[in-house]
C-alpha atoms as a PDB file:
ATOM      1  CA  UNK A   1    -106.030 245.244  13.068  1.00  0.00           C
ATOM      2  CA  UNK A   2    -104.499 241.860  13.706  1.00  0.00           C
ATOM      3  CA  UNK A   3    -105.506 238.429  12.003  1.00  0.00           C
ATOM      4  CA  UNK A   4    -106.543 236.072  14.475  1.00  0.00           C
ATOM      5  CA  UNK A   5    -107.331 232.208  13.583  1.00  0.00           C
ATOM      6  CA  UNK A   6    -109.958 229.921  15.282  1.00  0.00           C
ATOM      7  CA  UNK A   7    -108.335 227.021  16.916  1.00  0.00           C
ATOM      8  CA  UNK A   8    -111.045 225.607  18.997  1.00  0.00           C
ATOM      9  CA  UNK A   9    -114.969 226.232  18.506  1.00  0.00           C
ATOM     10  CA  UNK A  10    -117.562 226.535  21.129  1.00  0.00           C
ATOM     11  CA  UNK A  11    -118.115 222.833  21.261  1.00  0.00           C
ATOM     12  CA  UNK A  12    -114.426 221.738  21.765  1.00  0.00           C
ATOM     13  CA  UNK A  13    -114.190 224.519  24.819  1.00  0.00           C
ATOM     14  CA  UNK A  14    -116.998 222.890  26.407  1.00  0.00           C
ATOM     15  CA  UNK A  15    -115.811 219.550  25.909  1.00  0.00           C
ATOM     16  CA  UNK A  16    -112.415 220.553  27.007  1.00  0.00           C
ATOM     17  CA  UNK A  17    -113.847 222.085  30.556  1.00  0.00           C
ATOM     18  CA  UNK A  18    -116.194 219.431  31.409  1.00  0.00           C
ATOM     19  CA  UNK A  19    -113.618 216.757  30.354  1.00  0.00           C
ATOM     20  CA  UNK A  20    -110.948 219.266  32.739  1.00  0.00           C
ATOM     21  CA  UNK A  21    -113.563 219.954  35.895  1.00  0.00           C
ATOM     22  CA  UNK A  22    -114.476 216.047  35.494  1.00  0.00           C
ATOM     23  CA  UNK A  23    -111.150 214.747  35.920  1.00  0.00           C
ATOM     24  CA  UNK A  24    -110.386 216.970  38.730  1.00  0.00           C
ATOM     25  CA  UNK A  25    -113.361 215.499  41.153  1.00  0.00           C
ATOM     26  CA  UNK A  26    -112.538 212.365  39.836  1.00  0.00           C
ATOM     27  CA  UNK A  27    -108.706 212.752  41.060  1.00  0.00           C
ATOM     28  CA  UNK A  28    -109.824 214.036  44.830  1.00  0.00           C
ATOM     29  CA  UNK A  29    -112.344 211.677  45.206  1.00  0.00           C
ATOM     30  CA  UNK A  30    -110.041 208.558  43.857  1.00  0.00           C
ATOM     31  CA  UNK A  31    -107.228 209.717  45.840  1.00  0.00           C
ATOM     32  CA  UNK A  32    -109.611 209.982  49.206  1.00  0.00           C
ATOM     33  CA  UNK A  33    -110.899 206.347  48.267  1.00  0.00           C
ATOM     34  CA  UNK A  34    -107.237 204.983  47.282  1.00  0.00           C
ATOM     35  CA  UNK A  35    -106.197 205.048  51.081  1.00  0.00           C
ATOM     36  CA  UNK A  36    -108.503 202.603  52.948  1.00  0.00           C
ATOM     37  CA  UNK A  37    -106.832 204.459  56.128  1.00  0.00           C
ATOM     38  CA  UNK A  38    -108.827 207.570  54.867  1.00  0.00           C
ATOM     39  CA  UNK A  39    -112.509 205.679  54.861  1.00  0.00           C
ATOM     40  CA  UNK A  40    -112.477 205.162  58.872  1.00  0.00           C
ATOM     41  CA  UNK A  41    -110.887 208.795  59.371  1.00  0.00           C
ATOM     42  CA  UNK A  42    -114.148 210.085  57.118  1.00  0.00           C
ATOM     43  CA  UNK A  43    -116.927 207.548  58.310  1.00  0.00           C
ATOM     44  CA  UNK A  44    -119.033 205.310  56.363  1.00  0.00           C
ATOM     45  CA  UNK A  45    -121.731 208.153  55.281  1.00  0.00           C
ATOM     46  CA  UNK A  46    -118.849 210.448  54.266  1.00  0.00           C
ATOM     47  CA  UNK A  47    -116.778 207.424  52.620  1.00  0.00           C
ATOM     48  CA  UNK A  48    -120.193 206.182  50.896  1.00  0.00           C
ATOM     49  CA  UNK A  49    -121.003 209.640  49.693  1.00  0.00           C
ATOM     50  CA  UNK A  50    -117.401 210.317  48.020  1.00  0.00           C
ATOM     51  CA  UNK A  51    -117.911 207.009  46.227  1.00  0.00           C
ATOM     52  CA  UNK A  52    -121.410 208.096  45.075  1.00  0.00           C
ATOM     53  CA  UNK A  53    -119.640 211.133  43.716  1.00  0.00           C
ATOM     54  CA  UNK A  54    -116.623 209.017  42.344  1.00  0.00           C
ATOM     55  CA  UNK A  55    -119.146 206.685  39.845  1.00  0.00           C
ATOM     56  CA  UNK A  56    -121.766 209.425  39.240  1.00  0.00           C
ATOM     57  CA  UNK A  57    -118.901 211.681  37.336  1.00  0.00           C
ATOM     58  CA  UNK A  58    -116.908 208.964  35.887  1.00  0.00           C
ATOM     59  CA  UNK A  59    -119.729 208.280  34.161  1.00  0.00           C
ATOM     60  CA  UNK A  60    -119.672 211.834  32.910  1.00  0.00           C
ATOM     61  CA  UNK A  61    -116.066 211.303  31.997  1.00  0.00           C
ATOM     62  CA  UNK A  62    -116.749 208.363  29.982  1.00  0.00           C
ATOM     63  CA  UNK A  63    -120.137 209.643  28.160  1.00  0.00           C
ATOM     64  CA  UNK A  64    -118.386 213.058  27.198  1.00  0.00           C
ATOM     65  CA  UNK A  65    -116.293 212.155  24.729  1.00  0.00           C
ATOM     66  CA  UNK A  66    -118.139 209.146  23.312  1.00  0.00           C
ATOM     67  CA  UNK A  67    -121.198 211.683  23.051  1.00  0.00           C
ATOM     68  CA  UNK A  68    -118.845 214.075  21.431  1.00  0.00           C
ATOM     69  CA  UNK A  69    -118.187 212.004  18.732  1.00  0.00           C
ATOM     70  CA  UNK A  70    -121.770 210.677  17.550  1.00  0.00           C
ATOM     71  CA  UNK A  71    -122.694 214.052  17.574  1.00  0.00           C
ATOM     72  CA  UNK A  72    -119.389 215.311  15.760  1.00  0.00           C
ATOM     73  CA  UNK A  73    -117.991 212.154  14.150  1.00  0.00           C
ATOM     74  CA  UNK A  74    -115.551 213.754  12.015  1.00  0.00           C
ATOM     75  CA  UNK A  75    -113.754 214.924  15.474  1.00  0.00           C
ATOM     76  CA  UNK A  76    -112.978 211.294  15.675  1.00  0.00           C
ATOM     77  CA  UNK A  77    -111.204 211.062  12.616  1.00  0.00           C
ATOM     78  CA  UNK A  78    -109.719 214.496  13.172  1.00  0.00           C
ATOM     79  CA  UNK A  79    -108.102 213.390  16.574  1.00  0.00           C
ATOM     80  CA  UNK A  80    -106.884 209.454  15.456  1.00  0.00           C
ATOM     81  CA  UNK A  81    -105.515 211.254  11.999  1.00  0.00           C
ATOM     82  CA  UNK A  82    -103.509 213.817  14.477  1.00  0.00           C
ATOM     83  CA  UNK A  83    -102.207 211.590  16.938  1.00  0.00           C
ATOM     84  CA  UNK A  84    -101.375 209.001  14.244  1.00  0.00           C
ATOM     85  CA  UNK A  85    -100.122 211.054  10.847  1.00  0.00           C
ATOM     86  CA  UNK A  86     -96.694 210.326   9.494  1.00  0.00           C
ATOM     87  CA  UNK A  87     -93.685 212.169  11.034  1.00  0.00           C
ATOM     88  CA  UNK A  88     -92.375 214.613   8.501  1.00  0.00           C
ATOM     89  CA  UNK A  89     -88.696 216.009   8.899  1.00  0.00           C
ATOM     90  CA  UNK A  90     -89.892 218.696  10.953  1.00  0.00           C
ATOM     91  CA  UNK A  91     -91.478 216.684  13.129  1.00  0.00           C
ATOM     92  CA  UNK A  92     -88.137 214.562  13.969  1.00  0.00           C
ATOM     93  CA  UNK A  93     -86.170 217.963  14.454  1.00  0.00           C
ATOM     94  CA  UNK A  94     -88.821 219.502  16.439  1.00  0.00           C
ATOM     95  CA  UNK A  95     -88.362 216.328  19.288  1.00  0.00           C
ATOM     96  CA  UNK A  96     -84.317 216.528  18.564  1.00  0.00           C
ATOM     97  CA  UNK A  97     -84.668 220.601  19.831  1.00  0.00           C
ATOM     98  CA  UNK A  98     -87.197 219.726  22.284  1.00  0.00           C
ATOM     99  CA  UNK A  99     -85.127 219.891  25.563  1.00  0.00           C
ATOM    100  CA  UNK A 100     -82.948 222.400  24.354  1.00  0.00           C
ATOM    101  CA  UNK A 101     -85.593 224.723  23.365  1.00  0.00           C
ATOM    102  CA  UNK A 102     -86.779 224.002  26.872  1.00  0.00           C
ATOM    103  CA  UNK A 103     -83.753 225.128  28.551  1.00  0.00           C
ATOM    104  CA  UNK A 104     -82.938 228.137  26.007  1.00  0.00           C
ATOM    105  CA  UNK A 105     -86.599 228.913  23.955  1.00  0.00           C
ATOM    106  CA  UNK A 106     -85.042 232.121  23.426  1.00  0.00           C
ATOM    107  CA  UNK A 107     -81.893 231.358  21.347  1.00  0.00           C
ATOM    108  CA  UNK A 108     -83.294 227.850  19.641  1.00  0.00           C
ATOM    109  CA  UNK A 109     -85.225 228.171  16.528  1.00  0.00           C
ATOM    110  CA  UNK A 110     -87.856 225.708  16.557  1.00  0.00           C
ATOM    111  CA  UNK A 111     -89.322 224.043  12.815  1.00  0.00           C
ATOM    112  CA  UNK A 112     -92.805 224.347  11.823  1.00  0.00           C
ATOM    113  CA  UNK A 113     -95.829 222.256  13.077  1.00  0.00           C
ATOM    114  CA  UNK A 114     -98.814 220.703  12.023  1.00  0.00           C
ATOM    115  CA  UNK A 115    -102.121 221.251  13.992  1.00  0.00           C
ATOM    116  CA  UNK A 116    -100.901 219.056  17.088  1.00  0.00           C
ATOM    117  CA  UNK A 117     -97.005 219.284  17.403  1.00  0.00           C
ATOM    118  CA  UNK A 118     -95.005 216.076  17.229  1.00  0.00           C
ATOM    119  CA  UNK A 119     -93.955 216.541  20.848  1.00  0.00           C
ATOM    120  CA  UNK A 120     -97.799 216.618  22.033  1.00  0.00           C
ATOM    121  CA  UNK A 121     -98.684 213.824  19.430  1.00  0.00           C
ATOM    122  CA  UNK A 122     -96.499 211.287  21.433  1.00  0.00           C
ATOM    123  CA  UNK A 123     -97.639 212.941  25.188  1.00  0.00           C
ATOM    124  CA  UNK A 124    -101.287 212.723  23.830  1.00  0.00           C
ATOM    125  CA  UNK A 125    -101.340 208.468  22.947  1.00  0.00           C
ATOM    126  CA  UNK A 126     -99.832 207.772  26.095  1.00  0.00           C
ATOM    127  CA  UNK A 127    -102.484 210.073  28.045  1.00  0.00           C
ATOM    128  CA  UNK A 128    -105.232 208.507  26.182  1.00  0.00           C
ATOM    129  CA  UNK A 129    -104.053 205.020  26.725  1.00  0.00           C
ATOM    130  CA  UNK A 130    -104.419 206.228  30.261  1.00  0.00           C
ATOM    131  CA  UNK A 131    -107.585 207.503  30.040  1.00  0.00           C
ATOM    132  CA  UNK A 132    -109.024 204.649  28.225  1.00  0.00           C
ATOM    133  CA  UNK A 133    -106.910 202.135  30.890  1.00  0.00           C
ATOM    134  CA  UNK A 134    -108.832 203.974  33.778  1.00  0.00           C
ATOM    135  CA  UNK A 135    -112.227 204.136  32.476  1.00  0.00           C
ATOM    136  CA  UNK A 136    -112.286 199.964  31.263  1.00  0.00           C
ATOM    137  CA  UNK A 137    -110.864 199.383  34.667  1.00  0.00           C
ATOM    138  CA  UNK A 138    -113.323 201.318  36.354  1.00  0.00           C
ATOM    139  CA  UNK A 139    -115.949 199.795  34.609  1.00  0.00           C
ATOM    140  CA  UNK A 140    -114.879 196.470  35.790  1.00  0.00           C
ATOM    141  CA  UNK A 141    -114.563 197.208  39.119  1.00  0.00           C
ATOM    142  CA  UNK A 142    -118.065 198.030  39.014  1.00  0.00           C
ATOM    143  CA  UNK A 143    -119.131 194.697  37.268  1.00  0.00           C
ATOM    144  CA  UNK A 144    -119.575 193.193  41.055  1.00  0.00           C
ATOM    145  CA  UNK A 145    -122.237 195.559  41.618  1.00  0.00           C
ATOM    146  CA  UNK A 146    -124.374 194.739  38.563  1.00  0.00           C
ATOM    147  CA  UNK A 147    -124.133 191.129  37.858  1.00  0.00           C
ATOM    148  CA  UNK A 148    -125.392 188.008  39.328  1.00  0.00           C
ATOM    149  CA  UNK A 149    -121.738 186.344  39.121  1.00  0.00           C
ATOM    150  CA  UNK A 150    -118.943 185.944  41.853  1.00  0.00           C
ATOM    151  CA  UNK A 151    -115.397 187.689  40.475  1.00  0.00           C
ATOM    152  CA  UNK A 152    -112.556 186.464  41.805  1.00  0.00           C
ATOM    153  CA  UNK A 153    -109.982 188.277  44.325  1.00  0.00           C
ATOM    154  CA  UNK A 154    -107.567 188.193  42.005  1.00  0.00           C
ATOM    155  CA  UNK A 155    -109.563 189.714  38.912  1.00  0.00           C
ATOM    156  CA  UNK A 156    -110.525 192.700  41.583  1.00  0.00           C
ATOM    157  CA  UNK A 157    -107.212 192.838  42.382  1.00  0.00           C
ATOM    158  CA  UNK A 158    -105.722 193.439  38.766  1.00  0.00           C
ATOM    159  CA  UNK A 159    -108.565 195.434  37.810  1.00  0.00           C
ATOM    160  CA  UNK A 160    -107.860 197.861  40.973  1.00  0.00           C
ATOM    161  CA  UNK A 161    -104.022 197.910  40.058  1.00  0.00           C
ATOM    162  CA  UNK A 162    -104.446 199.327  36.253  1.00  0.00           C
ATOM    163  CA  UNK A 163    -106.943 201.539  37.484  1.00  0.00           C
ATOM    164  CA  UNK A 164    -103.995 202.998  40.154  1.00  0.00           C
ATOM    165  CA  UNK A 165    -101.598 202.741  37.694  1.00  0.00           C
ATOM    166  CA  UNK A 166    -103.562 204.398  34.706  1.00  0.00           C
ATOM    167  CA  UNK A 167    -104.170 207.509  37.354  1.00  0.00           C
ATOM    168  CA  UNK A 168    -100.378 207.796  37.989  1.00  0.00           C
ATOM    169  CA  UNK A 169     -99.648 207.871  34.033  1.00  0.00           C
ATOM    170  CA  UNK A 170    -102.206 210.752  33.901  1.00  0.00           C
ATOM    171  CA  UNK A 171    -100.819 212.596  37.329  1.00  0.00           C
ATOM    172  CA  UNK A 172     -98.104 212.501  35.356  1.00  0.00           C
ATOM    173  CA  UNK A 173     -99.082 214.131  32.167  1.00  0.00           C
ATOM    174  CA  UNK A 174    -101.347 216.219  34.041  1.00  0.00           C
ATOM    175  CA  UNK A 175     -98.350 219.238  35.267  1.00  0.00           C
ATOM    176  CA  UNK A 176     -96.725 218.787  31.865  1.00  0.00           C
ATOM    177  CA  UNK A 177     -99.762 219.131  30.058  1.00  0.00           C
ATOM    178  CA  UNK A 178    -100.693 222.395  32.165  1.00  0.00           C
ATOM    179  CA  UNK A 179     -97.296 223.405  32.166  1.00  0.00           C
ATOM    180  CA  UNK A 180     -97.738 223.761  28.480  1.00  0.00           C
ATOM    181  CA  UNK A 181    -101.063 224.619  27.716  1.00  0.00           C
ATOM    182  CA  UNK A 182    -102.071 226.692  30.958  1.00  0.00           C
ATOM    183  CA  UNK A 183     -99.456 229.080  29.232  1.00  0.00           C
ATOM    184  CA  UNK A 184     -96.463 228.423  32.554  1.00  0.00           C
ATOM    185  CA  UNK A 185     -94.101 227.995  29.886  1.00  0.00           C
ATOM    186  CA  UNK A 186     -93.083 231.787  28.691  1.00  0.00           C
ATOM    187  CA  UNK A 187     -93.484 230.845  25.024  1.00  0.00           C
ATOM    188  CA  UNK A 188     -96.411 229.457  25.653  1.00  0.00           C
ATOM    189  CA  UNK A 189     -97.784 232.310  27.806  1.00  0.00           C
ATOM    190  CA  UNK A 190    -100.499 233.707  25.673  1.00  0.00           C
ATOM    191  CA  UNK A 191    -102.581 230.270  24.649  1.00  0.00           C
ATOM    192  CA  UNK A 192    -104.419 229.316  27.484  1.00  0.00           C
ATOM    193  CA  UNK A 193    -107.138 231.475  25.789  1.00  0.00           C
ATOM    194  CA  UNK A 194    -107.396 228.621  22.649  1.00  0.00           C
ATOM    195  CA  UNK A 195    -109.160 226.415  25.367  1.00  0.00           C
ATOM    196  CA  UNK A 196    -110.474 228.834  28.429  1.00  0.00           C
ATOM    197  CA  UNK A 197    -110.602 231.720  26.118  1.00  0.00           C
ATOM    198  CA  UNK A 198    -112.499 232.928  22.938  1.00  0.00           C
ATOM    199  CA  UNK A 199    -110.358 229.443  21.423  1.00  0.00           C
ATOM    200  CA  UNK A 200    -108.978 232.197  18.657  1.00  0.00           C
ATOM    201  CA  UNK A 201    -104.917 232.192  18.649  1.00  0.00           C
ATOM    202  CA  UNK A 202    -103.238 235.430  17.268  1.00  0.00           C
ATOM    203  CA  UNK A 203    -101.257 235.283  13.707  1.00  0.00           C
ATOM    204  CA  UNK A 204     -97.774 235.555  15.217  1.00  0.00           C
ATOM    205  CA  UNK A 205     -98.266 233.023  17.521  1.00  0.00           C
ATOM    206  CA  UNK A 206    -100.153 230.296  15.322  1.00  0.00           C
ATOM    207  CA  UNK A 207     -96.946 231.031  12.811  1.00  0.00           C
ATOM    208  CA  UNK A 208     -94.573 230.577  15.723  1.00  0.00           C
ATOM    209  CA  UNK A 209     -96.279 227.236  17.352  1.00  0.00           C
ATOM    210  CA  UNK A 210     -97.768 225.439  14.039  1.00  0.00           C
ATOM    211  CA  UNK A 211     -96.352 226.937  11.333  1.00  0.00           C
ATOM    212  CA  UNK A 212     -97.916 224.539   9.035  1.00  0.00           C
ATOM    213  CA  UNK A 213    -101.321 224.402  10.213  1.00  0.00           C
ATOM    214  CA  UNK A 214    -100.716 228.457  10.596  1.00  0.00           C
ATOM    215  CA  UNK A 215    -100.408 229.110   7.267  1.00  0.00           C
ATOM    216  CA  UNK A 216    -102.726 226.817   5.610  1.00  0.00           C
ATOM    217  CA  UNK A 217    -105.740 228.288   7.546  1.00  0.00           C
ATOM    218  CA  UNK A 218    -104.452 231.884   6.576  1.00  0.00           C
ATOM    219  CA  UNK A 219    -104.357 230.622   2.653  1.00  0.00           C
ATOM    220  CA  UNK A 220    -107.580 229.261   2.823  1.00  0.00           C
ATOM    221  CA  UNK A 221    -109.114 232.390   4.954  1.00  0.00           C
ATOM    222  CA  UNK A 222    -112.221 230.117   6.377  1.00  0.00           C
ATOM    223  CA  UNK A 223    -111.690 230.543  10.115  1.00  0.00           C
ATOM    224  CA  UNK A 224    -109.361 233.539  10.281  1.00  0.00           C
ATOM    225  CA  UNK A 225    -110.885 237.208  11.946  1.00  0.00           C
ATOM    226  CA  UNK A 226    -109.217 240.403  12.403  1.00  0.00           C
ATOM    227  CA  UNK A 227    -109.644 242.320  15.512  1.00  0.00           C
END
């Protein structure tokens, strides 16, 4: 029998794959509405259609995790108090091995984690910032459609620039973030199952990746199986 610890319930899984299956139509239909070259090539029906599809998920992609969090407040204050706790000296030598365990993961001895590792911690503010760049820009690019008043050229014109460069932060983040998490990365080979899986995550492996977090769930025995 092996001991296996629950990383990410039911709820976070679903939140994780709409959030995942929203951003992806909301990338190919951006990208086909980016290139005004691209509208005449499609036609107007086709080019009105894939904006139709743009603003119908983005509001999805908005409403998710706002609706996530009035239902599960405390997931807000879990996330902010992850992204945000104070660096510990494990934290600092975790980023100081980073590259190095990239390069050798075999020979460098990484130092235990907390429930989000240092390294993700900083990767995770800057996509959020993105994420919350793209959707207040989106929403003002909208504004022109709803309201009565006349926005100027150049208001459009900044809105429509942090909205293109928001998407380039997150296309990015996007390969390192699946580089990591889709389980690419050898070490990381067996975890894509904590978010497209069962979200449990096997002793050894919680030990090896958050040591800290690892072996504070195992003490207290609440969310730990064996299988």
């Amino acid at each position: 029998m092996t001991k296996y610890i629950m990383r990410h319930d039911k709820f976070a899984r679903a939140n994780h794959w709409a959030f995942s299956v929203g951003g992806i139509i909301l990338s190919l239909t951006g990208i086909l509405l980016f290139y005004p070259g691209l509208g005449k090539i499609m036609g107007d029906s086709t080019f009105k259609t894939v904006t139709t599809i743009h603003h119908i998920i983005a509001i999805f992609f908005i409403g998710i995790p706002i609706i996530s969090w009035i239902i599960r407040p405390a997931n807000f204050k879990h996330t902010f108090h992850n992204l945000f706790m104070k660096w510990d000296d494990d934290d600092k030598k975790f980023m100081r091995l980073f590259f190095p365990y990239l390069l050798n993961a075999k020979k460098v001895h990484m130092p235990k984690q907390q429930f989000v590792k240092s390294g993700q911690r900083f990767s995770d503010i800057i996509m959020y910032l993105c994420i919350f760049g793209i959707s207040l820009s989106g929403v003002l690019l909208l504004l022109p459609n709803f309201t009565p008043i006349v926005w100027s050229s150049t208001l459009l014109q900044i809105w429509r620039a942090g909205h293109d460069l928001c998407f380039l932060g997150i296309f990015m983040m996007f390969p390192i973030h699946v580089f990591f998490g889709g389980g690419i990365f050898q070490p990381y080979h067996r975890l894509a199952r904590v978010m497209f899986g069962d979200g449990y995550v096997s002793e050894s492996d919680a030990l090896y990746h958050w040591g800290h977090w690892a072996e504070e769930e195992l003490t207290s025995g609440e969310n730990v199986v064996e299988k």
